[in-house]
N, C-alpha and C. Protein backbone atom coordinates (compact mmCIF):
# COMPACT_ATOMS: atom_id res chain seq x y z
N UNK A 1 0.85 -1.17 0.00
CA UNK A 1 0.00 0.00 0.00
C UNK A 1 0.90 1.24 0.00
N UNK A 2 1.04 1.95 -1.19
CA UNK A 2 1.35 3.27 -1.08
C UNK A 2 0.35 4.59 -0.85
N UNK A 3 0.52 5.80 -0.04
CA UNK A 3 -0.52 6.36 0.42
C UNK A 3 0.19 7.66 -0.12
N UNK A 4 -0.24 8.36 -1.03
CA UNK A 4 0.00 10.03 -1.66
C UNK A 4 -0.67 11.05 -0.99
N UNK A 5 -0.33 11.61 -0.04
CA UNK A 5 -0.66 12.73 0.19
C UNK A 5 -0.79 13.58 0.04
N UNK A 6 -1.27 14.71 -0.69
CA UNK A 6 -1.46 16.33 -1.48
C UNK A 6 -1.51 17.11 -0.44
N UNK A 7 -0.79 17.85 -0.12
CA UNK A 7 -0.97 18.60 1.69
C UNK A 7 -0.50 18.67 2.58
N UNK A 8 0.37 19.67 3.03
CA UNK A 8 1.66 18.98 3.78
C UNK A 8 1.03 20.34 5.03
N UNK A 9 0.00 20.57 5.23
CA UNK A 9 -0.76 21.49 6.18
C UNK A 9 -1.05 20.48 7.22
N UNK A 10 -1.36 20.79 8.71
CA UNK A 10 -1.38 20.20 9.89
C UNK A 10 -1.93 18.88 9.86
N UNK A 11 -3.38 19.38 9.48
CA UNK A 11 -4.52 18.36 9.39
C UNK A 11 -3.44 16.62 8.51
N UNK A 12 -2.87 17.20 7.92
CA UNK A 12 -2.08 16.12 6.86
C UNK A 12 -1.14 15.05 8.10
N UNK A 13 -1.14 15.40 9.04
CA UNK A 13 0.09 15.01 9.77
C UNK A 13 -0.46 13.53 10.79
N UNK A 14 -1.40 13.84 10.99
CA UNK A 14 -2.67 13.12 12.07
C UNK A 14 -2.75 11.84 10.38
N UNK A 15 -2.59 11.99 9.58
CA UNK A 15 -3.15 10.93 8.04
C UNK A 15 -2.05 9.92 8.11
N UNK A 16 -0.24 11.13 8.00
CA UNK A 16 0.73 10.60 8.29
C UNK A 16 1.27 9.41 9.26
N UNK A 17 1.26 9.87 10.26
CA UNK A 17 0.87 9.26 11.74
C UNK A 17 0.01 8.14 11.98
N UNK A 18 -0.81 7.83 11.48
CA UNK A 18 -1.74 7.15 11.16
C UNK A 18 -1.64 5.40 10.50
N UNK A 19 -1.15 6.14 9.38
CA UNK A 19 -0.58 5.17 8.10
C UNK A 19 0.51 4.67 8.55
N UNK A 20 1.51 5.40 9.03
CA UNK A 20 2.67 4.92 9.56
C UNK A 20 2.36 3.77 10.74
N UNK A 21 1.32 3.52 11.30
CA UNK A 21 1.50 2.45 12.40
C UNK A 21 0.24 1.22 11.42
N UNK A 22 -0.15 1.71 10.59
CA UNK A 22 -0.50 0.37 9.75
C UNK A 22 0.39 -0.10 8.65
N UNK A 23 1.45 0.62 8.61
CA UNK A 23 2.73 0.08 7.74
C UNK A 23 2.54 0.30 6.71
N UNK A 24 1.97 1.52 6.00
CA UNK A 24 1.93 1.80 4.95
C UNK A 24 3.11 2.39 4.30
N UNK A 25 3.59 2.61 3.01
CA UNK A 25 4.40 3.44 2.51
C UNK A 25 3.45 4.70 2.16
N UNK A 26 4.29 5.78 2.90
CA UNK A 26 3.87 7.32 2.32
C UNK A 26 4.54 8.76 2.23
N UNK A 27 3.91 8.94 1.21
CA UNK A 27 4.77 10.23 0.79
C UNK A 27 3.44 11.40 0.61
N UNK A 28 4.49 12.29 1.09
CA UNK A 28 3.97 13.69 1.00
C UNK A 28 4.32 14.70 -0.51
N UNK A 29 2.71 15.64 -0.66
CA UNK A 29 3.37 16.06 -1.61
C UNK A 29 2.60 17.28 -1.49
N UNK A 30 3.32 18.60 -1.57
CA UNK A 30 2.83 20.03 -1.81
C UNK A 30 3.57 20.13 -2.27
N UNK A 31 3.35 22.17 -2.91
CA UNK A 31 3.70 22.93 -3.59
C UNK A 31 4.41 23.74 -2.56
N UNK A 32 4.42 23.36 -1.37
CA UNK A 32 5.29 24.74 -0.72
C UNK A 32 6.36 24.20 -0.05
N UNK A 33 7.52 24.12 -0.54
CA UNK A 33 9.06 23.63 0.31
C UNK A 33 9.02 23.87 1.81
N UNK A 34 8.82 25.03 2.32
CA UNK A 34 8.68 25.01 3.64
C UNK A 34 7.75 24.51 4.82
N UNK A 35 6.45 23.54 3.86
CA UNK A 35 5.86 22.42 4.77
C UNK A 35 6.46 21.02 4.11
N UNK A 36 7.08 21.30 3.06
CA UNK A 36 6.95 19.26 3.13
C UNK A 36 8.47 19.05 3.17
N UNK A 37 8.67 18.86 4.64
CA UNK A 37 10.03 18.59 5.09
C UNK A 37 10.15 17.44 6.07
N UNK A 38 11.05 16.76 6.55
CA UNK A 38 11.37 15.62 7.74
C UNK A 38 11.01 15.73 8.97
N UNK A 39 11.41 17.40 9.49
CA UNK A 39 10.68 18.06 10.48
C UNK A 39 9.72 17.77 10.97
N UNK A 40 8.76 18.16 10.10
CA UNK A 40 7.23 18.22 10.02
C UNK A 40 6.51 16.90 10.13
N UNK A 41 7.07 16.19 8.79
CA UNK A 41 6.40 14.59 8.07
C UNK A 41 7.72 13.66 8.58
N UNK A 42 8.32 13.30 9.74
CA UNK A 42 9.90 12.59 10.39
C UNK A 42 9.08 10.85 9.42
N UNK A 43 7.60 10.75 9.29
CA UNK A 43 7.55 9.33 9.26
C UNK A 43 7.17 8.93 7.76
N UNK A 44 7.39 9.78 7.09
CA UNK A 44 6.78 9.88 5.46
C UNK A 44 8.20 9.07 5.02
N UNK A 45 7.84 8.37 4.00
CA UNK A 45 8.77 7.91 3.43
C UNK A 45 9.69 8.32 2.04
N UNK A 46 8.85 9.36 1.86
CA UNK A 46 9.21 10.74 0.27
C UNK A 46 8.33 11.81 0.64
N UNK A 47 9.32 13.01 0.57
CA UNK A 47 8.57 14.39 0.59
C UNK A 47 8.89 15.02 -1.31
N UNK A 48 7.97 15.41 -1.25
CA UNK A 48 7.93 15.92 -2.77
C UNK A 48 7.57 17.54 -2.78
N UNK A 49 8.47 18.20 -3.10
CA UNK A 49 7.63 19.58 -3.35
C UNK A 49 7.84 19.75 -4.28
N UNK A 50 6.64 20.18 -5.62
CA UNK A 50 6.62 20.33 -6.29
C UNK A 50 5.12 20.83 -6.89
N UNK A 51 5.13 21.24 -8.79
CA UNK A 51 3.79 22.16 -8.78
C UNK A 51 2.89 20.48 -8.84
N UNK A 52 1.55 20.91 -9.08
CA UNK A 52 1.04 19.90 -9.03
C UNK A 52 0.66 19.61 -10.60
N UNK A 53 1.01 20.13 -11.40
CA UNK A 53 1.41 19.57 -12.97
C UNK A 53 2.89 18.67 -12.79
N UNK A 54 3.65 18.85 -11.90
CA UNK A 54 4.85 18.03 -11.87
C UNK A 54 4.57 16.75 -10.95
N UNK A 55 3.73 16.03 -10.02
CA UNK A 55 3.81 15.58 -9.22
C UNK A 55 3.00 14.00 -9.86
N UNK A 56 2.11 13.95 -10.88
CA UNK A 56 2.70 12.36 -11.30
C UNK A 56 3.89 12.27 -11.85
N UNK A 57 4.94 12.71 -12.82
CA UNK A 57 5.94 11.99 -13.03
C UNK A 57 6.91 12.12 -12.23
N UNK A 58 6.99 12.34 -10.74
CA UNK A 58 7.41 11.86 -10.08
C UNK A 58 7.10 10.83 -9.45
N UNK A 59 6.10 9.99 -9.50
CA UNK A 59 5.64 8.66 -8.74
C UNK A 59 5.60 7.33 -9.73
N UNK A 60 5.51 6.18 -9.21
CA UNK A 60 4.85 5.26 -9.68
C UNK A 60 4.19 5.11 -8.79
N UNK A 61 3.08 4.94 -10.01
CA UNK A 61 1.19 4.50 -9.72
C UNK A 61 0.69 3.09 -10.35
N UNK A 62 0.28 2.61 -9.20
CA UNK A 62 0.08 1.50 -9.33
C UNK A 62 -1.32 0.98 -8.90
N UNK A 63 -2.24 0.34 -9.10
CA UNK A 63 -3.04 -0.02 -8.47
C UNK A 63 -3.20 -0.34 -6.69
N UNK A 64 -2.02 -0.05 -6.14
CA UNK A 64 -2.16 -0.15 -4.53
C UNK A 64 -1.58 1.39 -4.53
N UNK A 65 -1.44 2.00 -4.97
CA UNK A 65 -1.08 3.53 -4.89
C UNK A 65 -2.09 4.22 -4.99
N UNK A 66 -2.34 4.96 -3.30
CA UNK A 66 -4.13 6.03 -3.10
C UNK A 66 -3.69 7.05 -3.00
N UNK A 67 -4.70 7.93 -3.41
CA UNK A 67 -4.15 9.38 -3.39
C UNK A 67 -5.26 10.41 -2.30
N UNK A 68 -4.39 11.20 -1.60
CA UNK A 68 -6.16 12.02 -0.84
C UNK A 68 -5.61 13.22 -0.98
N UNK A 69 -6.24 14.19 -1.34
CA UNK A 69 -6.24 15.03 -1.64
C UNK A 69 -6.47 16.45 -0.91
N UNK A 70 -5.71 17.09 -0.01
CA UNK A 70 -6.22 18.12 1.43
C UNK A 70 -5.30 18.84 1.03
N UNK A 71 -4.80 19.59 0.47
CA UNK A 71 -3.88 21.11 -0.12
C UNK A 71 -4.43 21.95 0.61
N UNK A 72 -6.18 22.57 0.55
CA UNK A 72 -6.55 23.21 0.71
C UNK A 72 -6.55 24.46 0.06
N UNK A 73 -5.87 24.06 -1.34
CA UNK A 73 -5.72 24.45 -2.54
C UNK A 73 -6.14 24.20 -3.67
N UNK A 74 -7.54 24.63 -4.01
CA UNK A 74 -8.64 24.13 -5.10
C UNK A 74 -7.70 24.22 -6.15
N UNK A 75 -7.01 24.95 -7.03
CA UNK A 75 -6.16 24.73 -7.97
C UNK A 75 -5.23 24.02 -8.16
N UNK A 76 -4.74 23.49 -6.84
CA UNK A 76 -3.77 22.60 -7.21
C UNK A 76 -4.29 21.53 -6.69
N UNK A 77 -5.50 21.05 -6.20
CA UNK A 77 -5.99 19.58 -6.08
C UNK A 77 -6.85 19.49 -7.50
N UNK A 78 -7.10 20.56 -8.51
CA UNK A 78 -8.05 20.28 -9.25
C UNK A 78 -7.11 19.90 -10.39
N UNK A 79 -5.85 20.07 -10.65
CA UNK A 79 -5.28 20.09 -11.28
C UNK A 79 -4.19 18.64 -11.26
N UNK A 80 -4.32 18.02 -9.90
CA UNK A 80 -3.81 16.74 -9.27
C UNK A 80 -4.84 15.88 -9.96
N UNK A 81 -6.53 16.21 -9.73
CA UNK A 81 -7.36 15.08 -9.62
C UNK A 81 -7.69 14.72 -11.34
N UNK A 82 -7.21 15.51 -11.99
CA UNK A 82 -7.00 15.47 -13.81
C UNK A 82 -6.07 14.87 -13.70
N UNK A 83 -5.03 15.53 -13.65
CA UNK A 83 -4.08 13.98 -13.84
C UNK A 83 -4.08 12.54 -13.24
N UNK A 84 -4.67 12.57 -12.07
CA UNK A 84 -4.83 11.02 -11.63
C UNK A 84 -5.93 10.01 -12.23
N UNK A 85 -6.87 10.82 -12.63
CA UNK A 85 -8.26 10.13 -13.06
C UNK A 85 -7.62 9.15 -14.21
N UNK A 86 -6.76 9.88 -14.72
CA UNK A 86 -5.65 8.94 -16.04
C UNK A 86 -4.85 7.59 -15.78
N UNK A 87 -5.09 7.16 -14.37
CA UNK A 87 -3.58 6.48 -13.83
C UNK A 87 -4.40 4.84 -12.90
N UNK A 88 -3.72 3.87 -12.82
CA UNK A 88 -4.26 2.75 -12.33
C UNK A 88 -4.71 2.76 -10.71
N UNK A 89 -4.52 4.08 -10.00
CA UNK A 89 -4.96 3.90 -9.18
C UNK A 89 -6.71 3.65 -8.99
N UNK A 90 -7.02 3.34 -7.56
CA UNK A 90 -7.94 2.56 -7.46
C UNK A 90 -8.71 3.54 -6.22
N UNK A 91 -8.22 4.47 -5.61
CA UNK A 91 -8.48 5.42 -4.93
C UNK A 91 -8.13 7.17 -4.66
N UNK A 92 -9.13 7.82 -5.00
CA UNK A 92 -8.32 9.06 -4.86
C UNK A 92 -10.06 9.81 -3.85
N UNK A 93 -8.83 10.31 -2.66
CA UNK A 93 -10.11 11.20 -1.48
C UNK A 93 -10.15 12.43 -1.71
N UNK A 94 -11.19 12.85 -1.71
CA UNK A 94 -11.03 14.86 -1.72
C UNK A 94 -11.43 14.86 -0.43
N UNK A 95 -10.20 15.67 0.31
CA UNK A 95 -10.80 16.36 1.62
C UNK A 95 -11.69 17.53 1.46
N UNK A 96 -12.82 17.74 1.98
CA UNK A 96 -14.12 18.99 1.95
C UNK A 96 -15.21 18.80 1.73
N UNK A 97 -15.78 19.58 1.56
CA UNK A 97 -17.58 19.22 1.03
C UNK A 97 -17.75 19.05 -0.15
N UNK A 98 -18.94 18.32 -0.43
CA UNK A 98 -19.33 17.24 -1.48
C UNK A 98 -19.20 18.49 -2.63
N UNK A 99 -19.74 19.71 -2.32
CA UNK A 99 -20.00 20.90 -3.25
C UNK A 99 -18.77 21.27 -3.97
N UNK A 100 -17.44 21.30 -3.06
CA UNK A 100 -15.69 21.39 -4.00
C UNK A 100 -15.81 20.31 -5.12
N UNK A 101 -15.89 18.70 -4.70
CA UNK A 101 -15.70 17.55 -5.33
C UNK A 101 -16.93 18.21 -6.84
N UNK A 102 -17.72 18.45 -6.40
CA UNK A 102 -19.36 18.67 -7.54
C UNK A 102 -18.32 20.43 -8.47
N UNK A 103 -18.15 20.89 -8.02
CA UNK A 103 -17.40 21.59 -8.83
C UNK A 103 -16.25 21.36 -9.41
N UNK A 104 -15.57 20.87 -8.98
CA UNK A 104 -14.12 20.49 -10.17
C UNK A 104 -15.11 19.18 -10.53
N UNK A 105 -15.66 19.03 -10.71
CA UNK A 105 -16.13 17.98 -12.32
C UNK A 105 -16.87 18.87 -13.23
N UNK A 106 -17.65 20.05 -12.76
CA UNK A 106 -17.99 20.87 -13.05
C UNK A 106 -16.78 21.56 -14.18
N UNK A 107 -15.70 22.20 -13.33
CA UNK A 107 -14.85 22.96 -13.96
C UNK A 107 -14.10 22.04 -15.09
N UNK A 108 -14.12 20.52 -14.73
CA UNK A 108 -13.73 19.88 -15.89
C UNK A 108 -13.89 19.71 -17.08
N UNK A 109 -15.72 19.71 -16.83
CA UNK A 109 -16.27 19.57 -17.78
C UNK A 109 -16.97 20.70 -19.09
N UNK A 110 -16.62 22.09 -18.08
CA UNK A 110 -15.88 23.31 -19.13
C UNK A 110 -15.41 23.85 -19.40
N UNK A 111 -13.94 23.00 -19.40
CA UNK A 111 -12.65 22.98 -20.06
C UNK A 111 -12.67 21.49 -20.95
N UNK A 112 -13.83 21.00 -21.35
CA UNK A 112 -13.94 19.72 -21.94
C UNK A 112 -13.43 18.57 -21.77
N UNK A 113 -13.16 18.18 -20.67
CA UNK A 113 -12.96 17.24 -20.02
C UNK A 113 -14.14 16.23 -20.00
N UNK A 114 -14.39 15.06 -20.39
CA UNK A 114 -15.00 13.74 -19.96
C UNK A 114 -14.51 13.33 -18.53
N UNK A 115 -15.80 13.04 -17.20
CA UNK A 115 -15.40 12.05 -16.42
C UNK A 115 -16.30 10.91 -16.36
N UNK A 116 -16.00 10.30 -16.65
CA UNK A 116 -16.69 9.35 -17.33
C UNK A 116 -17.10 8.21 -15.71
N UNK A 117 -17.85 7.44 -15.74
CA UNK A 117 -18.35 6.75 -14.48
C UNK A 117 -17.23 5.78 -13.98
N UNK A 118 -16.58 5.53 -14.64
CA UNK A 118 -15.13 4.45 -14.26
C UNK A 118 -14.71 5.62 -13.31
N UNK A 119 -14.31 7.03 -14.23
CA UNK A 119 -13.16 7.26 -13.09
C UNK A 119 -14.13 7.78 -11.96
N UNK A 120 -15.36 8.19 -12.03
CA UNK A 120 -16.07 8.71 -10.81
C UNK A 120 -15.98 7.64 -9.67
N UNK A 121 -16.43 6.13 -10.14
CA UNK A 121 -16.13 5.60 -9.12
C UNK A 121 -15.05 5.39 -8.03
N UNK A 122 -13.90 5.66 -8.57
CA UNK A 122 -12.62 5.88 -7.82
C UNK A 122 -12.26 7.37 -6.99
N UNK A 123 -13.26 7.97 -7.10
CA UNK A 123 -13.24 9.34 -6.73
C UNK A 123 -14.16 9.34 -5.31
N UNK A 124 -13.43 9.64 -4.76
CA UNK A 124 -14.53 9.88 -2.73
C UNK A 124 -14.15 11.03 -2.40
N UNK A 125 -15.26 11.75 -1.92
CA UNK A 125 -15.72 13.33 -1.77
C UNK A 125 -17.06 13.21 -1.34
N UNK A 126 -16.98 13.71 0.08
CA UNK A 126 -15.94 14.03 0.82
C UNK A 126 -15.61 12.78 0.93
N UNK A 127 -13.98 12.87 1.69
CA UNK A 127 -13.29 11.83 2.04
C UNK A 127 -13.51 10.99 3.05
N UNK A 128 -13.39 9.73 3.32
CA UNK A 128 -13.76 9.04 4.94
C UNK A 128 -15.04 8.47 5.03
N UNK A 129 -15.07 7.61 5.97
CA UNK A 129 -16.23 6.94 6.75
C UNK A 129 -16.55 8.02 7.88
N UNK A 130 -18.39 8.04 7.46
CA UNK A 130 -19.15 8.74 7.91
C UNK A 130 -19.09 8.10 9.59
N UNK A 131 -18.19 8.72 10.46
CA UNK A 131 -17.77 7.96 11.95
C UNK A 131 -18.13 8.91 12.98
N UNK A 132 -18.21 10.12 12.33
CA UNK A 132 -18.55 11.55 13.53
C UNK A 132 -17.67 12.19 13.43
N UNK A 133 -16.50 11.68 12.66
CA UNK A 133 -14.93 11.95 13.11
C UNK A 133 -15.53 14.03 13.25
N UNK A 134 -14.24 14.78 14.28
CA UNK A 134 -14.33 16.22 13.71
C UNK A 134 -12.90 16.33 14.38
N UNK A 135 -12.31 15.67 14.63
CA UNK A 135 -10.61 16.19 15.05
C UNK A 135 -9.62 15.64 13.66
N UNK A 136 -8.78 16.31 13.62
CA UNK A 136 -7.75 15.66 13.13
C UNK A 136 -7.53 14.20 12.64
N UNK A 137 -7.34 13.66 14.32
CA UNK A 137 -6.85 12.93 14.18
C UNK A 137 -8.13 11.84 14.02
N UNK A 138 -9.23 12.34 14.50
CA UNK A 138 -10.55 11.45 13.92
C UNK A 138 -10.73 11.33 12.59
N UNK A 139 -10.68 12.09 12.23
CA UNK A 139 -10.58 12.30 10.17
C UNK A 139 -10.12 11.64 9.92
N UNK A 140 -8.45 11.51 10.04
CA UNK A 140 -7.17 10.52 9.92
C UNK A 140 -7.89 9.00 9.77
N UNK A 141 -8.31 9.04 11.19
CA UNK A 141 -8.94 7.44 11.48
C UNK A 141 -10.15 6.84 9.90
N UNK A 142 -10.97 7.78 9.68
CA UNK A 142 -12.25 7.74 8.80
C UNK A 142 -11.90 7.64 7.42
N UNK A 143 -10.69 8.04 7.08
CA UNK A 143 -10.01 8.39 5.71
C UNK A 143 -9.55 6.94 5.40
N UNK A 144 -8.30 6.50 6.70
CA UNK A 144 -7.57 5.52 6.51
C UNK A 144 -8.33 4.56 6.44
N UNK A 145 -9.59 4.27 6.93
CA UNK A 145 -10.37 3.09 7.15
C UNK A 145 -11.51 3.13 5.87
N UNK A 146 -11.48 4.20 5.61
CA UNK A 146 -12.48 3.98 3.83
C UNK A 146 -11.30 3.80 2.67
N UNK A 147 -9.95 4.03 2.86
CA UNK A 147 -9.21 3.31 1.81
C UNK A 147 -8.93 2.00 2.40
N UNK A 148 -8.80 1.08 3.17
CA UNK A 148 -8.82 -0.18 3.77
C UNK A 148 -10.17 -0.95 3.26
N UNK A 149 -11.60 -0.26 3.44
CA UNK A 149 -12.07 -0.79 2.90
C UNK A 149 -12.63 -0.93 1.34
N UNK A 150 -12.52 -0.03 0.89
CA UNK A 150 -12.31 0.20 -0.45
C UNK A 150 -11.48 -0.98 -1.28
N UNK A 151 -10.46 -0.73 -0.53
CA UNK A 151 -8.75 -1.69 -1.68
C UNK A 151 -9.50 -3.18 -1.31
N UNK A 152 -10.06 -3.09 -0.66
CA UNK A 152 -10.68 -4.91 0.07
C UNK A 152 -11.88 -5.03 -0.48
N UNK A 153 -12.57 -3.99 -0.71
CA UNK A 153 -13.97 -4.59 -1.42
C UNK A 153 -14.90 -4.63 -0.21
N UNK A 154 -14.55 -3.99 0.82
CA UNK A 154 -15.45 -4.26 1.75
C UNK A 154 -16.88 -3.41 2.22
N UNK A 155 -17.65 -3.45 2.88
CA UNK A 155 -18.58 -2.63 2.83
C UNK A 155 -18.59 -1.62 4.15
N UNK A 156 -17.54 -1.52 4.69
CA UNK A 156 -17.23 -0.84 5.91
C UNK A 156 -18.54 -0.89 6.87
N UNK A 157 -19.34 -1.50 6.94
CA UNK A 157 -20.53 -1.76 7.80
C UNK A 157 -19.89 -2.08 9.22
N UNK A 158 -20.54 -2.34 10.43
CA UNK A 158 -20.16 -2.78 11.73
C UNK A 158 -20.36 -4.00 11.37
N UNK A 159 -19.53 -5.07 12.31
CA UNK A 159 -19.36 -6.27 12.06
C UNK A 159 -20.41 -6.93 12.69
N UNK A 160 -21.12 -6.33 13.63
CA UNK A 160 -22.03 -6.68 14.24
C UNK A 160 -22.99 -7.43 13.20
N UNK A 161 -23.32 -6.97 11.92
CA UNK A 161 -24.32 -7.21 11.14
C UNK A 161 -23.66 -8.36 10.10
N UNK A 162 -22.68 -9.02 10.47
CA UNK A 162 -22.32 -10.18 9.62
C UNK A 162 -22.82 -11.31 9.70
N UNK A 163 -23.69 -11.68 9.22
CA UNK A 163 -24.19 -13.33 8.70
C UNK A 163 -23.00 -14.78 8.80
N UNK A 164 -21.90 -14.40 8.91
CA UNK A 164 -21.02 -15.45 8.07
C UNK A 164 -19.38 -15.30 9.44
N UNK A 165 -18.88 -15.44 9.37
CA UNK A 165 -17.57 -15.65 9.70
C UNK A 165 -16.59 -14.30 9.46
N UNK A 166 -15.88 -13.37 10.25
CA UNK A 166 -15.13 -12.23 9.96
C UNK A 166 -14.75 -12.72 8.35
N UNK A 167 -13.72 -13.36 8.62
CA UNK A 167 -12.71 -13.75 7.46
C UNK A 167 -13.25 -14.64 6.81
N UNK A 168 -14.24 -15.08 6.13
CA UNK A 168 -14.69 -15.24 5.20
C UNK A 168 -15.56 -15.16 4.08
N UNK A 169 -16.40 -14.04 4.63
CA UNK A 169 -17.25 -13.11 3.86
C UNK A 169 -16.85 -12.62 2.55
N UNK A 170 -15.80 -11.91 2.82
CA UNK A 170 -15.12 -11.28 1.72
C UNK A 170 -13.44 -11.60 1.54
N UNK A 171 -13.14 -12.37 0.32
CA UNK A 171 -11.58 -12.51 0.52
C UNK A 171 -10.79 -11.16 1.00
N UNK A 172 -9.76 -10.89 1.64
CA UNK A 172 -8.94 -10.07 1.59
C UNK A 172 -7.83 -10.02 0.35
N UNK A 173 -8.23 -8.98 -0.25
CA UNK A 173 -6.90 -8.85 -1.25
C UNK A 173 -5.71 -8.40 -1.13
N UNK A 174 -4.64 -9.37 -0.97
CA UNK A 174 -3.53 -9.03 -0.88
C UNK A 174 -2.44 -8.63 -1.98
C-alpha cells in the first residue's frame, strides 16, 4: 500500500501518523518547500515539493497507490485530480464538502474534459467513513479506514451485522 498525500498542512500530519502504524508506505506532496520537510512529516517515506502539474511523473502508480487530496488548494488539487483520473490507481479522497468535489467535475467539464463513471467511481468526496470523526486525528482514522475498505472490497458496515464468519465473507486482497 502506497498512500500520496497532497498537503503537507497540519490536518495532513494526524493521516501521516496514522498510516505509519499500519505500515503503509507514504509520501507527501505540496507545492510549498517550507511544509513538506522531515521536520514536520519525520515518518513519510518521500517528501515531494513540487507544482502539481509536476507531481505524477514523479511517482509510480500502481493499483495499490491512493491518493487524498487536502492542499486546501482548489487549484492545485483540481489540477492533481485530472491527472490522476488517467492512472491505475484505485483510490483518490477529496478532503471537503461534497460541493468542491461537484465543482471540479464541473470545472472539468468546461474545459472539456469527460469524467466518465469508471473514473467517478474511484473518486470519494468528501473523504472518509461517515464515523462523527471532527478532530484531526478522527478524520485521519475515517479516511484511513475507507481506503482499507475500499482496496478490500469491503462494505465498511459494523461487524455486528455479519451473517457469516469475519474472514470469510469477503476474501482479503492481498
Amino acid at each position: 500500500m502506497h498512500l500520496v498525500i497532497a498537503g503537507a498542512g497540519n490536518d495532513a500530519q494526524p493521516v501521516v501518523e496514522t498510516a505509519h502504524l499500519l505500515g503503509w508506505k507514504i509520501t507527501v506532496v505540496d507545492g510549498r518547500a517550507s511544509h513538506v520537510n522531515a521536520q514536520r512529516f519525520p515518518r513519510a517515506h518521500q517528501l515531494i515539493a513540487a507544482s502539481a502539474a509536476e507531481i505524477k511523473a514523479k511517482l509510480s502508480i500502481d493499483p495499490w497507490t491512493v491518493f487524498v487530496l487536502m492542499t486546501h488548494n482548489y487549484a492545485y488539487d483540481l489540477t492533481l485530480l485530472k491527472d490522476l483520473m488517467h492512472t491505475s490507481t484505485r483510490y483518490i479522497g477529496s478532503l471537503g464538502p461534497k460541493t468542491k468535489l461537484l465543482r471540479m467535475f464541473d470545472d472539468m467539464q468546461k474545459a472539456g474534459m469527460t469524467v466518465t463513471e469508471s473514473q467517478r467511481s474511484i473518486i470519494y468526496g468528501p473523504v472518509g467513513l461517515d464515523i462523527g470523526a471532527e478532530t484531526s486525528e478522527e478524520i485521519a482514522i475515517a479516511i484511513l479506514a475507507e481506503i482499507k475498505a475500499v482496496l478490500n472490497n469491503r462494505p465498511a458496515t459494523s461487524l455486528k451485522f455479519l451473517k457469516t464468519k469475519i474472514h470469510t465473507e469477503y476474501p482479503t486482497i492481498i
